[in-house]
N, C-alpha and C. Protein backbone atom coordinates (compact mmCIF):
# COMPACT_ATOMS: atom_id res chain seq x y z
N UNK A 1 24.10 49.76 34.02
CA UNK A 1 24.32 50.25 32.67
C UNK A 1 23.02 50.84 32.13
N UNK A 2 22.94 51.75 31.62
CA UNK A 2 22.10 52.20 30.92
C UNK A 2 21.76 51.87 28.92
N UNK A 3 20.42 51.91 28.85
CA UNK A 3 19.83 51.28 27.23
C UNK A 3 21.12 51.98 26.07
N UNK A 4 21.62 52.86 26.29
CA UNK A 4 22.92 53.08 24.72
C UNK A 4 24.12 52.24 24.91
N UNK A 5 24.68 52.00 26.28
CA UNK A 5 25.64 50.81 26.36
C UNK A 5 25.40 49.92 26.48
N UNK A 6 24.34 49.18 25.94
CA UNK A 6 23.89 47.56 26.29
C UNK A 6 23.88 47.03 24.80
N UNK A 7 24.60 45.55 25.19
CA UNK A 7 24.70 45.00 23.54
C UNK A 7 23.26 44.49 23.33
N UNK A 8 23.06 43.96 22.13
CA UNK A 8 21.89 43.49 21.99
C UNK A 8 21.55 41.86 22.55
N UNK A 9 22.06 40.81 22.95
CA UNK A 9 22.19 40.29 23.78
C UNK A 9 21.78 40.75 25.12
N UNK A 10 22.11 42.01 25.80
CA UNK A 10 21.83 42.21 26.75
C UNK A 10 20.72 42.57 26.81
N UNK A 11 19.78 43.23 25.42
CA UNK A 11 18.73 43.42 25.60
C UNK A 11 17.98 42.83 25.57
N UNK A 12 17.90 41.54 24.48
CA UNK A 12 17.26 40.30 24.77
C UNK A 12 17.19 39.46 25.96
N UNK A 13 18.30 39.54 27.09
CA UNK A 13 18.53 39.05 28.69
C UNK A 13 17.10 39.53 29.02
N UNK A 14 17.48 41.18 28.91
CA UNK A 14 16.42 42.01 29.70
C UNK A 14 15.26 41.99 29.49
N UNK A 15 14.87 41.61 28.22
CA UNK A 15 13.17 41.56 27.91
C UNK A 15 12.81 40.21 28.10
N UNK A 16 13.77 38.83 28.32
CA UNK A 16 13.32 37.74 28.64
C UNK A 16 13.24 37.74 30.26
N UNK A 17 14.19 38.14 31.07
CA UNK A 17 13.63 38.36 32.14
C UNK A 17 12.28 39.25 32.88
N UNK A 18 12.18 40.39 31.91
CA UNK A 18 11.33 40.96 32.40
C UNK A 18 9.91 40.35 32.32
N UNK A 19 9.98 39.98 30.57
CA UNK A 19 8.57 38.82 30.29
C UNK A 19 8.38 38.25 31.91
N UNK A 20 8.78 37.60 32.12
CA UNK A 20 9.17 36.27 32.98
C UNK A 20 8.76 36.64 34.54
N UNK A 21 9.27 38.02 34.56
CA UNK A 21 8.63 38.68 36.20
C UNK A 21 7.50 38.47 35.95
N UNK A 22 6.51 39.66 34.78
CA UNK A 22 5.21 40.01 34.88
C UNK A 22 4.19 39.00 34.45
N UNK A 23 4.70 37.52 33.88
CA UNK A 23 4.30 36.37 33.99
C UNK A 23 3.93 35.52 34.84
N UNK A 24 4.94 35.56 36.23
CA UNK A 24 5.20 35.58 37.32
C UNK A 24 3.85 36.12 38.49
N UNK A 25 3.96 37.60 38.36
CA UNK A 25 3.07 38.06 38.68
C UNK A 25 1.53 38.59 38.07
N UNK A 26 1.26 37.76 37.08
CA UNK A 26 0.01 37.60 36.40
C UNK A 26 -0.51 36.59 36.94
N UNK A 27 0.22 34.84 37.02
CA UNK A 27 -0.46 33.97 37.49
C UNK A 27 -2.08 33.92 37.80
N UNK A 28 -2.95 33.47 36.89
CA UNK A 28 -3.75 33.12 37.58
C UNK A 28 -3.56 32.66 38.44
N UNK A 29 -4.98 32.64 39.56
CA UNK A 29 -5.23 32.06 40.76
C UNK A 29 -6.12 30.92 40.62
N UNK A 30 -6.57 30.01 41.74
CA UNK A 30 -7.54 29.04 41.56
C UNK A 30 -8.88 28.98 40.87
N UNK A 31 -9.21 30.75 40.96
CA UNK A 31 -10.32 31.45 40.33
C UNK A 31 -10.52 31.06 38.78
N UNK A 32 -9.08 30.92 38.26
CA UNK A 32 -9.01 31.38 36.84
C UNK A 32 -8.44 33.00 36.80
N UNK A 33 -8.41 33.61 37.50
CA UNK A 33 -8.43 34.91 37.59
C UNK A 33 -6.94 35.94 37.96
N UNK A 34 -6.37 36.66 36.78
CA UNK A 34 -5.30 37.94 37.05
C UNK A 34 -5.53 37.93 38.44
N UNK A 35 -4.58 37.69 39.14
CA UNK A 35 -4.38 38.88 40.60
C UNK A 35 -4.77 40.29 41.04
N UNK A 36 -3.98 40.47 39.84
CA UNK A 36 -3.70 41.63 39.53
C UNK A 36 -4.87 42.81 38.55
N UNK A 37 -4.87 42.02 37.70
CA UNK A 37 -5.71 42.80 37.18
C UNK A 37 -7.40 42.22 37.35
N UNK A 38 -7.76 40.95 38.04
CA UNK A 38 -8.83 40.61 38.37
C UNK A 38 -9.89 40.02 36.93
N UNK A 39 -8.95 40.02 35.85
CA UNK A 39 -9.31 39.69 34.90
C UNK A 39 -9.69 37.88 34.28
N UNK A 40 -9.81 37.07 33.57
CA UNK A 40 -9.88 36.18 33.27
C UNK A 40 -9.01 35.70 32.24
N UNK A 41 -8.80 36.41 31.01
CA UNK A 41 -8.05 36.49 29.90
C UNK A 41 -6.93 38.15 30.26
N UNK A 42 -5.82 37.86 30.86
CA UNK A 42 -5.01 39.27 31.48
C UNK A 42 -4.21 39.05 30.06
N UNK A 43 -4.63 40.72 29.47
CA UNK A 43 -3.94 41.23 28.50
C UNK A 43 -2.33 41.03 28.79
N UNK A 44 -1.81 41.37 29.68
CA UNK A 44 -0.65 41.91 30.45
C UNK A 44 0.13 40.44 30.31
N UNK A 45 -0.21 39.26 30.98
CA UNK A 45 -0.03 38.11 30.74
C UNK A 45 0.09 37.70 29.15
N UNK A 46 -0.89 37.94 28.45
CA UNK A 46 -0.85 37.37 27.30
C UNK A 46 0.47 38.55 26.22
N UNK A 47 0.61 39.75 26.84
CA UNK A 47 1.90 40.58 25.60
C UNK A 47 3.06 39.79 26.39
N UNK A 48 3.18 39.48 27.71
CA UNK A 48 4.44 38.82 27.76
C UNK A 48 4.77 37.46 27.36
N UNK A 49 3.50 36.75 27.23
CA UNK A 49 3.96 35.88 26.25
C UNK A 49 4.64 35.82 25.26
N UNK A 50 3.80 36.58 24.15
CA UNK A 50 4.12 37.09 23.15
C UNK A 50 5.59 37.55 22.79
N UNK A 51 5.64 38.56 23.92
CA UNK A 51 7.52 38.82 24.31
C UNK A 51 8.29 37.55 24.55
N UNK A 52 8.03 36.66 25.43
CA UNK A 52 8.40 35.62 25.20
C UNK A 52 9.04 34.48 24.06
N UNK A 53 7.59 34.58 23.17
CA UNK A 53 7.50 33.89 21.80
C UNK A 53 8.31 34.26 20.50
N UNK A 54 8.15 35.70 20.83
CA UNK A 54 9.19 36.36 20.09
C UNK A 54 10.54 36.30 20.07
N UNK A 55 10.78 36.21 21.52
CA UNK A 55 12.30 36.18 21.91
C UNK A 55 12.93 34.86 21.72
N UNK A 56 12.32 33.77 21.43
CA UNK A 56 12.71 32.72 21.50
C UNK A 56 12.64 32.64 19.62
N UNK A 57 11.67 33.37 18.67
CA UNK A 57 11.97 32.86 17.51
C UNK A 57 13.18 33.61 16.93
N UNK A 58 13.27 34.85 17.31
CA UNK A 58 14.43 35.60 17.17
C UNK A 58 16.15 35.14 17.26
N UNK A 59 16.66 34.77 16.08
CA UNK A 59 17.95 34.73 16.59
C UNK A 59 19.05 36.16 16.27
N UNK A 60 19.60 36.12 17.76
CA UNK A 60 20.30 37.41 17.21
C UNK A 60 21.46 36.98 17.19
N UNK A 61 21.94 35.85 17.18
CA UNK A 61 23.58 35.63 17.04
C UNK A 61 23.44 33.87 16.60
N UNK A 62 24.62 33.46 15.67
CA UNK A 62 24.96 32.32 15.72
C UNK A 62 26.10 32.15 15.57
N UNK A 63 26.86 31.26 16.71
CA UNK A 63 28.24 30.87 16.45
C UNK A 63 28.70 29.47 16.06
N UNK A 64 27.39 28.72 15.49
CA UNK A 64 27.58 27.60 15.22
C UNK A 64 27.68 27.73 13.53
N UNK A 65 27.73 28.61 12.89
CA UNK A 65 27.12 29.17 11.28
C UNK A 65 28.76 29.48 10.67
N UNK A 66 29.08 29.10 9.63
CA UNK A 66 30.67 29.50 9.07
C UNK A 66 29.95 30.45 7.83
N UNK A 67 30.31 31.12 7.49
CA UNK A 67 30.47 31.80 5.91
C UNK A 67 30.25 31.38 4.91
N UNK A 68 29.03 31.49 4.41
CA UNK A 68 28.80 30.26 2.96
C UNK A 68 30.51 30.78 1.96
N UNK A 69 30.43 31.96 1.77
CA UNK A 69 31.57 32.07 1.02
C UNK A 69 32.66 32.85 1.45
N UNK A 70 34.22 32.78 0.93
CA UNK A 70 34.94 33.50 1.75
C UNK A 70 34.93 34.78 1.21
N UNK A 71 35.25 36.09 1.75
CA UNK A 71 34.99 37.53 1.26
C UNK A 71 35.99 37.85 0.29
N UNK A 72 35.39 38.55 -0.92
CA UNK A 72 36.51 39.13 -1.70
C UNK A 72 37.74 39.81 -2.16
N UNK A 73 37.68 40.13 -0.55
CA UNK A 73 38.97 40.93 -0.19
C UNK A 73 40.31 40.00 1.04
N UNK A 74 39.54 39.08 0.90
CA UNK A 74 40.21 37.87 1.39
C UNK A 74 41.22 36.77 0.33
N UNK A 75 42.44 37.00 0.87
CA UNK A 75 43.09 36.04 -0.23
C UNK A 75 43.12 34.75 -0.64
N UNK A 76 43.11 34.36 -1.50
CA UNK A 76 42.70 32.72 -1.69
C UNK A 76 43.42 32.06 -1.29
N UNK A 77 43.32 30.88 -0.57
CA UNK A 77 44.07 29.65 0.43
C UNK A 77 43.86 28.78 -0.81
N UNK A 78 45.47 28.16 -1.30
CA UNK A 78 45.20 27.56 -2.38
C UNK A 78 46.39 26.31 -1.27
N UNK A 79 46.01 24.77 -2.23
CA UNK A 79 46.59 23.99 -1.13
C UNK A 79 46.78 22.66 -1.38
């Protein structure tokens, strides 16, 4: 599927997995040290955190949540 048919759910899948690869492949080594980038503090590592952190404070859906009120164009349940 391509980015205009993807729900937003799916895009949140995709940026938590992706975090998660380049996390993956940041790992420091025994050095202390990026692999990859040979660094000590890897920028690259630290935005997918971030992506990470984000994605987790973000809620984009709740199905545990009812309607504080019922809508106005809704008829009243009298009972």
């Amino acid at each position: 599927m391509t980015a205009p048919f993807l729900s937003l759910a799916q895009i949140h899948n995709r940026l938590i997995l992706t975090a998660r690869w380049v996390l993956r492949d940041h790992q420091p080594g025994p050095d202390g040290r990026c692999p990859i980038c040979r660094a000590a503090a890897c920028q690259v590592a630290a935005a997918a955190r971030d992506v990470l952190r984000a994605a987790e404070e973000v809620q984009l859906w709740s199905t545990a949540t009812e309607p504080t009120a019922p809508h106005r164009d809704e008829p009243q349940q009298t009972g």
